[in-house]
C-alpha atoms as a PDB file:
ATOM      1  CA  UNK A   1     233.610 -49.065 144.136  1.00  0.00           C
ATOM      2  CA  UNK A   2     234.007 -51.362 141.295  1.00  0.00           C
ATOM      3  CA  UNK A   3     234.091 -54.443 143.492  1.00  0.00           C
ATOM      4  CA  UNK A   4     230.494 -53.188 144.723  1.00  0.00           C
ATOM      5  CA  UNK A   5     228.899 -52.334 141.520  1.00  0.00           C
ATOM      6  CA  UNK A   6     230.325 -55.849 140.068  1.00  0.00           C
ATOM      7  CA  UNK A   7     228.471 -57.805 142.818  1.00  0.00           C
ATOM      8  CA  UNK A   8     225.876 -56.113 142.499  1.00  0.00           C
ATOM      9  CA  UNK A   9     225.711 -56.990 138.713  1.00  0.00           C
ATOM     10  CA  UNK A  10     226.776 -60.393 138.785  1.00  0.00           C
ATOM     11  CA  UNK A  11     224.833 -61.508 141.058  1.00  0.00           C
ATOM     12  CA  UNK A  12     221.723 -59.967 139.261  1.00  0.00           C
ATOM     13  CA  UNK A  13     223.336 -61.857 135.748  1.00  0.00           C
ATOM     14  CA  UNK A  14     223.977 -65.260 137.808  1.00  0.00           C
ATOM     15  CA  UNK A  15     220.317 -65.219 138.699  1.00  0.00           C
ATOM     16  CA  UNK A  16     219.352 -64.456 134.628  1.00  0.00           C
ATOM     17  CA  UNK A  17     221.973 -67.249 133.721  1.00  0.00           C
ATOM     18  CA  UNK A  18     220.690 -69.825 136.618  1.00  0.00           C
ATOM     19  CA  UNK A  19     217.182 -69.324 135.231  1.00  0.00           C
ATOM     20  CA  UNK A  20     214.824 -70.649 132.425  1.00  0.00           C
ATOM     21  CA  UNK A  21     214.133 -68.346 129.440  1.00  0.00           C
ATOM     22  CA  UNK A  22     217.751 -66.823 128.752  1.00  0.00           C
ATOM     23  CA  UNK A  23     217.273 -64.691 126.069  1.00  0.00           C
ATOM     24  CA  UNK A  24     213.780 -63.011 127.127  1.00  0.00           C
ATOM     25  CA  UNK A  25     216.208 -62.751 130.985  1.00  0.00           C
ATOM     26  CA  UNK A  26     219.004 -60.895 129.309  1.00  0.00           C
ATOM     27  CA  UNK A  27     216.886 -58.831 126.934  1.00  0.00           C
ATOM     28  CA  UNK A  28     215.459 -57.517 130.045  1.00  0.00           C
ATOM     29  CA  UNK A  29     219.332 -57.393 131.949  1.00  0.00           C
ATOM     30  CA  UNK A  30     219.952 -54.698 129.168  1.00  0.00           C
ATOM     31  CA  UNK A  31     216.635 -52.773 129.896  1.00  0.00           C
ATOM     32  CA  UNK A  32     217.130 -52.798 133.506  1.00  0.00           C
ATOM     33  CA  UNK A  33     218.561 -49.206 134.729  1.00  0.00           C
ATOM     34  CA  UNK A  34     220.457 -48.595 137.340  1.00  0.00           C
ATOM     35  CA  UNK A  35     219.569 -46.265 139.938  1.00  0.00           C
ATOM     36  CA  UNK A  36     222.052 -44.487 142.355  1.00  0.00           C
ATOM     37  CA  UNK A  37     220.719 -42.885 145.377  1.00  0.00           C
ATOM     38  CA  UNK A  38     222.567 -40.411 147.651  1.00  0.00           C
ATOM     39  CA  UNK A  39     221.041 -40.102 151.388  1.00  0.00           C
ATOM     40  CA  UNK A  40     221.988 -38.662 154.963  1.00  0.00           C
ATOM     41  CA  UNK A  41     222.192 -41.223 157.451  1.00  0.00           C
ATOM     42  CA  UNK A  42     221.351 -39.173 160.170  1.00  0.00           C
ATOM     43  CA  UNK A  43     220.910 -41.349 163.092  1.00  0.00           C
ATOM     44  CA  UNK A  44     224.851 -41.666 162.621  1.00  0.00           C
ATOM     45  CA  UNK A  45     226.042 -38.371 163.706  1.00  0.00           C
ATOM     46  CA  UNK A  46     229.406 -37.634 164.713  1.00  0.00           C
ATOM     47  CA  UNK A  47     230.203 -35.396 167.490  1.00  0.00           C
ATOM     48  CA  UNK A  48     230.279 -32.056 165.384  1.00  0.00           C
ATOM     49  CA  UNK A  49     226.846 -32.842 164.334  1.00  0.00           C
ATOM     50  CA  UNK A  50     227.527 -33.872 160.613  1.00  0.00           C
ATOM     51  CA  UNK A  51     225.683 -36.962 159.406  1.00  0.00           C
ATOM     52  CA  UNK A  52     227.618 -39.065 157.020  1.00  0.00           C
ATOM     53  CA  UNK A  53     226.529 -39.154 153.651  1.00  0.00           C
ATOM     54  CA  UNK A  54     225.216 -42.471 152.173  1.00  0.00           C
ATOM     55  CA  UNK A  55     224.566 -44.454 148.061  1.00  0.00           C
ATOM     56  CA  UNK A  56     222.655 -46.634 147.213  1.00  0.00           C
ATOM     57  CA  UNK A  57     223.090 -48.821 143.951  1.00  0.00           C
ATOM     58  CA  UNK A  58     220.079 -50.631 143.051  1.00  0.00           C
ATOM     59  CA  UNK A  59     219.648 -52.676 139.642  1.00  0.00           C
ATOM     60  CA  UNK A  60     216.378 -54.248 138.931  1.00  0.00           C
ATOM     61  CA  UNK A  61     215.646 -56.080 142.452  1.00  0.00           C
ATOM     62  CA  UNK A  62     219.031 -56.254 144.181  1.00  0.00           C
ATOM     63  CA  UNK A  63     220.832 -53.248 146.365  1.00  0.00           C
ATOM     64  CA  UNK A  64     224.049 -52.620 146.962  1.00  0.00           C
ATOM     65  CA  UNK A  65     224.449 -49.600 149.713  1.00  0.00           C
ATOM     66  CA  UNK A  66     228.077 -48.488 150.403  1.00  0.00           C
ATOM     67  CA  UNK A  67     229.338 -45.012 152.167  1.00  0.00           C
ATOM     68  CA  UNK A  68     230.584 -41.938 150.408  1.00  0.00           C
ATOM     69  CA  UNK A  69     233.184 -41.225 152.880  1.00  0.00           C
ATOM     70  CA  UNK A  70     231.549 -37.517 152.858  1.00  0.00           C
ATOM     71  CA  UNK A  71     229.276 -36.113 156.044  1.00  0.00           C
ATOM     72  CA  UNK A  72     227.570 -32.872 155.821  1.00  0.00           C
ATOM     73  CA  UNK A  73     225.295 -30.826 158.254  1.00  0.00           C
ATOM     74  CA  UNK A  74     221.793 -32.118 158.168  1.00  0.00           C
ATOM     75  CA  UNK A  75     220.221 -28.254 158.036  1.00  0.00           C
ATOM     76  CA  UNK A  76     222.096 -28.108 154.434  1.00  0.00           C
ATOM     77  CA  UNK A  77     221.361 -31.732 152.957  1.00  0.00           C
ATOM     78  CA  UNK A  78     218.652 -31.786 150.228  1.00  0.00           C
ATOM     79  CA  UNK A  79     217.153 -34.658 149.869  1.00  0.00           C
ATOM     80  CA  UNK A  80     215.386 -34.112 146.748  1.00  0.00           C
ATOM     81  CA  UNK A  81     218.808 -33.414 145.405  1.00  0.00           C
ATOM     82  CA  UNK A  82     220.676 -35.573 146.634  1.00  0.00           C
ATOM     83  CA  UNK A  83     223.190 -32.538 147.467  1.00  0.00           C
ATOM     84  CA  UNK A  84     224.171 -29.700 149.753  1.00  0.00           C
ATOM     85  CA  UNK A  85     222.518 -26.694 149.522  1.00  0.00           C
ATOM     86  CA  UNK A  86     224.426 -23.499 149.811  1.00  0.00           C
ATOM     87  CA  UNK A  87     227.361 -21.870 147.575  1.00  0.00           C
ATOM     88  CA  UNK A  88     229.892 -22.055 150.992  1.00  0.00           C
ATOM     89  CA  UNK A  89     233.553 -23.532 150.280  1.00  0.00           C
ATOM     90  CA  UNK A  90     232.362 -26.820 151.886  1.00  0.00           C
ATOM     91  CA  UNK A  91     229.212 -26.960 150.144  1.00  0.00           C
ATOM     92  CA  UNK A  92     230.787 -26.607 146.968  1.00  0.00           C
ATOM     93  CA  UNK A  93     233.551 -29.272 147.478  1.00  0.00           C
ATOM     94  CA  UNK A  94     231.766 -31.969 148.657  1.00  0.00           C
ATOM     95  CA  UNK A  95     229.032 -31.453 145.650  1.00  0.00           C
ATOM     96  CA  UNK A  96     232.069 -31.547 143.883  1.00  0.00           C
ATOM     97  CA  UNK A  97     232.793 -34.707 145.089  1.00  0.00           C
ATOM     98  CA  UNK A  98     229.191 -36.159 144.686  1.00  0.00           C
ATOM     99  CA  UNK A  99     229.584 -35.547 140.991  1.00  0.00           C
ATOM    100  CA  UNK A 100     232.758 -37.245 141.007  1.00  0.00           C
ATOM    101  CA  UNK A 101     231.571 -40.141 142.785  1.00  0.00           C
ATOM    102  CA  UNK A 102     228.304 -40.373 140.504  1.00  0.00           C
ATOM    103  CA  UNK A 103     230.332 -40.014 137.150  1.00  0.00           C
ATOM    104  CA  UNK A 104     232.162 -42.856 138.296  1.00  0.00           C
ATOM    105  CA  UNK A 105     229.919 -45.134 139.552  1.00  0.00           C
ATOM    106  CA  UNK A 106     228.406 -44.513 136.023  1.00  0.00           C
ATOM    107  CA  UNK A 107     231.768 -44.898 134.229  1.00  0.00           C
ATOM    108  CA  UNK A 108     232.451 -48.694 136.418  1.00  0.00           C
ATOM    109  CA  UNK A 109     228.323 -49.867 135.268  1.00  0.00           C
ATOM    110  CA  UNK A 110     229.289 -48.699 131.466  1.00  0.00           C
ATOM    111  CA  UNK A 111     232.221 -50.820 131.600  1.00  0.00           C
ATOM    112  CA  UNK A 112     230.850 -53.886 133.302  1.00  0.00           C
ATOM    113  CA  UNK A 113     227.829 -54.297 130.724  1.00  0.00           C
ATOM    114  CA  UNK A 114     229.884 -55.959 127.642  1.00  0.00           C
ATOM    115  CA  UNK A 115     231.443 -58.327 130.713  1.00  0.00           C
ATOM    116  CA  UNK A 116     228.669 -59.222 131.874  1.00  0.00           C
ATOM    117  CA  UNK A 117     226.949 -59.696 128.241  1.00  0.00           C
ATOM    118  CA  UNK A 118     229.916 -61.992 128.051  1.00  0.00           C
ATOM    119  CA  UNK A 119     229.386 -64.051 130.999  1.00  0.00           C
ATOM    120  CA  UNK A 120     225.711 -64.566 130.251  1.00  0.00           C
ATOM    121  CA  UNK A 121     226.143 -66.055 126.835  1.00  0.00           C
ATOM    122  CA  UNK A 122     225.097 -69.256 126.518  1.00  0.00           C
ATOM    123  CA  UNK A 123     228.151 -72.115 125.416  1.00  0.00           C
END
């Protein structure tokens, strides 16, 4: 996870760096939010007929998509969510671990934006 999200935000601060107007570029870096999208792949089911559950990172222009490990019958996915509906045992855990996943995809970007403030300074 934090291997993904710091690609995904150097690569966005190489581009700033790379580019003319520095200051204006990483003004805007810090403006930029990032977005984290949860979706049902479900042209991948697996024989049960659970589709596996997919993210989505995207900051500014670039996207970084990665799986959630989690899969989930389609009937109870909602979309505008982003979670399963329903107060079953399984529904329950694996909004559970959505949360989880979501607090700490939040807790890695936190921690990579005074890194990345770093590596963009100019010497």
């Amino acid at each position: 996870m934090w291997l993904l999200l710091w690609s995904a935000v150097f690569c966005i601060s190489e581009e700033r760096f790379n580019s003319g107007n520095f200051a204006h570029k990483l003004k805007r870096m810090k403006q930029e939010k990032m977005k984290v999208l949860l979706y049902l792949k479900k042209s991948g089911l697996d024989k049960s007929g659970k589709a596996p559950i997919m993210g989505r990172i995207t900051l500014g222009r670039n996207v970084a998509q990665f799986s959630c490990k989690l899969s989930c019958n389609p009937e109870l996915w909602n979309p505008r969510e982003s979670r399963v509906d329903g107060k079953s045992r399984e529904a329950v855990e694996i909004n559970g671990r959505l949360e989880s996943l979501l607090l700490s995809v939040q807790s890695a970007y936190q921690a990579l934006l005074p890194k990345v403030a770093h590596l963009t300074q100019p010497m």
